[in-house]
Protein backbone atom coordinates (compact mmCIF):
# COMPACT_ATOMS: atom_id res chain seq x y z
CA UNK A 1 7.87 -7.34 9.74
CA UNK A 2 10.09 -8.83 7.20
CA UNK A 3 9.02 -6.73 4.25
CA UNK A 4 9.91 -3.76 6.70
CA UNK A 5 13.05 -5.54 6.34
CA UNK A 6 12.96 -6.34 3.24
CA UNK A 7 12.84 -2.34 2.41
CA UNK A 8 16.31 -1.57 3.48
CA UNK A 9 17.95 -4.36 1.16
CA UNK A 10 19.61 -3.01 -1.94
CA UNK A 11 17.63 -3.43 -5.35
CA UNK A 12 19.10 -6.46 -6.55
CA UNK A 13 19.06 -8.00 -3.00
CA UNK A 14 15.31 -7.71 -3.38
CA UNK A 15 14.99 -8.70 -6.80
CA UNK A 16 16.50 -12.01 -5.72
CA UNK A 17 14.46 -12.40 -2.41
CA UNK A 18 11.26 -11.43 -4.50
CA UNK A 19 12.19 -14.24 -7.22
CA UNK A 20 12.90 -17.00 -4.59
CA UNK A 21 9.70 -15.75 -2.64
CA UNK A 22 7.66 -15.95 -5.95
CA UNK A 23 8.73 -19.44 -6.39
CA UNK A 24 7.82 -20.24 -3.09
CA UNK A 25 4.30 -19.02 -3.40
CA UNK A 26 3.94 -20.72 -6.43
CA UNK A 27 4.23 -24.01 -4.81
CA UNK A 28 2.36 -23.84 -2.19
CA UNK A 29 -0.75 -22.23 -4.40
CA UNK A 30 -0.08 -24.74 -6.77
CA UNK A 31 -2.68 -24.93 -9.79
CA UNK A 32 -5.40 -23.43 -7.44
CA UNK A 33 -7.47 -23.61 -10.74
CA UNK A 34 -7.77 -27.28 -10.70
CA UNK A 35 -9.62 -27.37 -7.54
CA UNK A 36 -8.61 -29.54 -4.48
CA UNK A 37 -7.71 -32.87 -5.88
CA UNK A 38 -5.33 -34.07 -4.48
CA UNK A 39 -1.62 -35.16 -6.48
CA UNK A 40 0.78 -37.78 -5.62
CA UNK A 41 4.46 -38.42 -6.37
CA UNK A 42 6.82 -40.91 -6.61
CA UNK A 43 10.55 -39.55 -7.03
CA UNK A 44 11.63 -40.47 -10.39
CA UNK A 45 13.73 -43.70 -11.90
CA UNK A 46 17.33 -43.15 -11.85
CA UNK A 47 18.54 -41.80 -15.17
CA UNK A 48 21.47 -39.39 -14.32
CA UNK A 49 25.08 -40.74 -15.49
CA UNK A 50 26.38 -42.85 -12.76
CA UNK A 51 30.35 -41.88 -12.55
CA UNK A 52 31.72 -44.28 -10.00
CA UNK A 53 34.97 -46.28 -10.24
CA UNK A 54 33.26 -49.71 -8.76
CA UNK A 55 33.37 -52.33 -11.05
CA UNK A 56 35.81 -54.36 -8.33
CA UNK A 57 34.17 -53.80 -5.72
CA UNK A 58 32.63 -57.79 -5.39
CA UNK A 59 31.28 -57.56 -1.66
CA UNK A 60 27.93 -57.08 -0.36
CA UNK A 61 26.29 -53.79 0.79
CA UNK A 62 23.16 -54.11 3.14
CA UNK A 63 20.91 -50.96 2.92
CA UNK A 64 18.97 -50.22 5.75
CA UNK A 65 15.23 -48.09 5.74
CA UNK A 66 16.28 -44.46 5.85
CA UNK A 67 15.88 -43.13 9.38
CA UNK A 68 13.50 -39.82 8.34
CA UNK A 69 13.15 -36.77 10.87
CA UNK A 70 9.31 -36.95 12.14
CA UNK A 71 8.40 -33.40 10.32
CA UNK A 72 9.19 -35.82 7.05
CA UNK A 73 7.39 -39.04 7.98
CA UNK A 74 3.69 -37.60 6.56
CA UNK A 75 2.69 -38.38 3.46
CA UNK A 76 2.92 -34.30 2.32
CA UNK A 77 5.59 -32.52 0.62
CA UNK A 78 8.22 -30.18 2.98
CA UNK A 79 8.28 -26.52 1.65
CA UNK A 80 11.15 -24.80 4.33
CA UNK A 81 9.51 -21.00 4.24
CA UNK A 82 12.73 -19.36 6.29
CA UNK A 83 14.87 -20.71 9.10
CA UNK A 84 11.92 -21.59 11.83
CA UNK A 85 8.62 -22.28 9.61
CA UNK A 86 8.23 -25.37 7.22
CA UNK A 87 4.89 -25.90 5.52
CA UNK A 88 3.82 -29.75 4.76
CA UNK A 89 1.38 -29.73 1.25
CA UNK A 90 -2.11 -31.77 1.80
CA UNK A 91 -3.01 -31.57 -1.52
CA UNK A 92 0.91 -32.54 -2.88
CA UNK A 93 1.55 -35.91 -1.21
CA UNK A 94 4.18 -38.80 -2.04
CA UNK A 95 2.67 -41.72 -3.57
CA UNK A 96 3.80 -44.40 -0.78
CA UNK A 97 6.17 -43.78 2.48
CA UNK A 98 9.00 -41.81 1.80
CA UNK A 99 11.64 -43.79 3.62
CA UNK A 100 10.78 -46.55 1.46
CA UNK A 101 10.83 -44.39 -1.84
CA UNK A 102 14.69 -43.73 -0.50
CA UNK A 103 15.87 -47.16 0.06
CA UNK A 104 14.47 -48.24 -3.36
CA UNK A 105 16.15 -45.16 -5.42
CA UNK A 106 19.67 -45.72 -3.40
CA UNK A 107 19.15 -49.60 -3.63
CA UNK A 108 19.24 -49.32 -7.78
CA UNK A 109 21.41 -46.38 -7.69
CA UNK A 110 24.34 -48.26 -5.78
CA UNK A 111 23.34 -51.32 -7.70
CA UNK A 112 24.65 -49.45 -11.14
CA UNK A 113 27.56 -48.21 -9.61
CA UNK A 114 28.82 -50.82 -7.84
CA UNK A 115 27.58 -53.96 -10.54
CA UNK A 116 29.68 -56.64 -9.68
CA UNK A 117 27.96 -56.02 -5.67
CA UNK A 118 25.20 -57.73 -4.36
CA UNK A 119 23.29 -54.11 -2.77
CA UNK A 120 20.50 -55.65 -0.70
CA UNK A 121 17.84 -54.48 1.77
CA UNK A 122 18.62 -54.69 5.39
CA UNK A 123 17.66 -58.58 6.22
CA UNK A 124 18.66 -60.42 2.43
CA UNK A 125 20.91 -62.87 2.19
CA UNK A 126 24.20 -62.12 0.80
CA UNK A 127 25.65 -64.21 -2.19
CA UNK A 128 28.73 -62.28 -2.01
CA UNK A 129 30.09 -62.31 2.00
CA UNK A 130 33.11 -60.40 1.58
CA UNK A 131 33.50 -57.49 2.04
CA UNK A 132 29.77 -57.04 3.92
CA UNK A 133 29.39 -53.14 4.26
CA UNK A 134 26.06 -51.83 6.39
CA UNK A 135 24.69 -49.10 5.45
CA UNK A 136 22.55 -46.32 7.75
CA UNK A 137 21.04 -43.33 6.51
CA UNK A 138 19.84 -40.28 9.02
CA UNK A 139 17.86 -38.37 6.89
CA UNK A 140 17.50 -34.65 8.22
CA UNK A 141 16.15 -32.39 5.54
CA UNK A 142 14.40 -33.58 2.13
CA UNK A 143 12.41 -30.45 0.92
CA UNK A 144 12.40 -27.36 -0.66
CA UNK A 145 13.13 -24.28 0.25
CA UNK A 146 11.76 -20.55 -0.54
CA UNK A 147 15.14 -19.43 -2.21
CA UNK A 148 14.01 -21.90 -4.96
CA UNK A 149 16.17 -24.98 -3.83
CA UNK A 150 15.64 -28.39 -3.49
CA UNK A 151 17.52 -29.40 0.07
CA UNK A 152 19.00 -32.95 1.01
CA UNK A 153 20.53 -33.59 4.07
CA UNK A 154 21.69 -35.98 6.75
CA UNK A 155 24.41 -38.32 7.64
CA UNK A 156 25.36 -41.65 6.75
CA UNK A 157 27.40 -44.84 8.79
CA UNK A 158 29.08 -47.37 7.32
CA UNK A 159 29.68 -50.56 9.35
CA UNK A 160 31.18 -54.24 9.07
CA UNK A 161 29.83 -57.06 10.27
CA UNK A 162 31.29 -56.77 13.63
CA UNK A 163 29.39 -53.52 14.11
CA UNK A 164 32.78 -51.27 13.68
CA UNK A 165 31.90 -47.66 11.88
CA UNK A 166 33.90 -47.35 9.04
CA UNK A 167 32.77 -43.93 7.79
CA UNK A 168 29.89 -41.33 8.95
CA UNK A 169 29.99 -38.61 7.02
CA UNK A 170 27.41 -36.09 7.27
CA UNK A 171 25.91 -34.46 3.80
CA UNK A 172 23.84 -31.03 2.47
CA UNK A 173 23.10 -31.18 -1.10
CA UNK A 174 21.06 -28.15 -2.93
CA UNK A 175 19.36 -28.23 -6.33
CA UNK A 176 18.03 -25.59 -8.11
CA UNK A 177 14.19 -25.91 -9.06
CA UNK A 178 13.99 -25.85 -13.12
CA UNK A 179 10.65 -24.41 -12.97
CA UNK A 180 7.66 -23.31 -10.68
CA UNK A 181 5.46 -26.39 -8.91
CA UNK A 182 5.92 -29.55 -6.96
CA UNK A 183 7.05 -31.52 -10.15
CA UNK A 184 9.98 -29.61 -10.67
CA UNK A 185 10.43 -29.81 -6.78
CA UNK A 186 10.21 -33.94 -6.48
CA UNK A 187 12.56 -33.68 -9.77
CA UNK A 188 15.57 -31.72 -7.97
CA UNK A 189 14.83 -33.68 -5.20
CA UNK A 190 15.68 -36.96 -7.08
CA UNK A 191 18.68 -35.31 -8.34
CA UNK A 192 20.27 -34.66 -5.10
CA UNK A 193 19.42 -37.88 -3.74
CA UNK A 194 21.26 -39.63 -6.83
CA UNK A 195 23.95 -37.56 -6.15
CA UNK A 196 24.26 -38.37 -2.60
CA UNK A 197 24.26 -42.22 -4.24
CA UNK A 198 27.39 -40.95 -6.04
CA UNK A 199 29.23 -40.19 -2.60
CA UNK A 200 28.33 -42.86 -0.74
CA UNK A 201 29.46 -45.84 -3.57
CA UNK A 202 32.59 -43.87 -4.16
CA UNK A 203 33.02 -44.04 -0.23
CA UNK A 204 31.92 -48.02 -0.41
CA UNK A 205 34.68 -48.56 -2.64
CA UNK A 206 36.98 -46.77 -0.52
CA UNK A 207 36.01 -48.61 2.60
CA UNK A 208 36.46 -52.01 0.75
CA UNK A 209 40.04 -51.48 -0.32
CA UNK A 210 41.03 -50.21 3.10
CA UNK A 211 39.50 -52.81 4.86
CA UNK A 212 41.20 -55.71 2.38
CA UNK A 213 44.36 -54.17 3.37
CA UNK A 214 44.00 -54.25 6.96
């Protein structure tokens, strides 16, 4: 049925749809030469540029686990094929739990923006009381996608100590694969996230300089 549909798009309509569906395949095949063996992943160390404004900020942020949707909790990578089907790899499988793979990336990504912070995980001490900033993450979407896109999205809360929400913002990012496979996928996939670490210390440092005002 959809390459019925498929017919009646114009020519470079389908060029496009048969480029994002080649990419597709080519994931989930993976190098069916090499066998069943299975690969694992961990999503790489932070090494974008880090463009954040938050050398004052001198307060604590506390970084809770990642809340994951349940289709992500299993150890295998998320292809999304259209708008109802996803695919989860068993042969293409993150090296430990993904929630914790999350907190650890944002943990050292807010840590470089925000240097003069303590950025803890849920249940540390702080050194630095004030401002204390609380940090949730609702992660919806982490996966790619058959138009050759690596998705990210979710929503975040921000909270003071007396439980008050200071921002919840909700967030879609989308990265363009660089190349065919599950490494290139985990690879955008680490971009977006350190890009959604961009937004969220630029929206620490804005929560800290309202609330020292109020």
């Amino acid at each position: 049925m959809a390459f019925t549909h498929a017919e009646r798009l114009t020519r470079p309509v389908r060029l496009l749809a048969a480029a994002g569906m080649g990419l597709c395949m080519s994931i989930l095949v993976g190098c069916a030469g090499q066998g069943i063996d299975q690969s694992r992943y961990t999503l790489p160390s932070e090494t974008q540029n880090i463009n954040v404004a938050g050398s004052d900020f001198r307060g604590s942020v506390s970084l809770a686990p990642p809340r994951m949707a349940n289709y992500l909790k299993d150890d295998g990578i998320v292809m999304q094929l259209d708008d109802i089907r996803i695919h989860q790899a068993r042969h293409h499988l993150w090296a430990e739990p993904l929630d914790r793979q999350l907190q650890e990336r944002m943990r050292q990504h807010l840590g470089q923006a925000l240097p003069n912070a303590d950025v803890l995980r849920r249940g540390q001490s702080a050194e630095a009381p004030s401002p204390a900033l609380h940090v949730q993450l609702d992660v919806d979407r982490f996966q790619g996608r058959n138009d050759g896109m690596a998705v990210v999205g979710g929503q975040w809360r921000v909270r003071d100590d007396n439980d008050r929400t200071l921002s919840r913002e909700s967030f879609e990012i989308e990265r363009p694969l660089k190349d065919d496979g599950y490494p290139a996928l985990v690879r955008a996939l680490g971009s977006a996230w350190g890009t959604l670490g961009d937004r969220l210390a630029n929206t620490l440092v804005e929560v800290a300089i309202t609330a020292e005002k109020e």
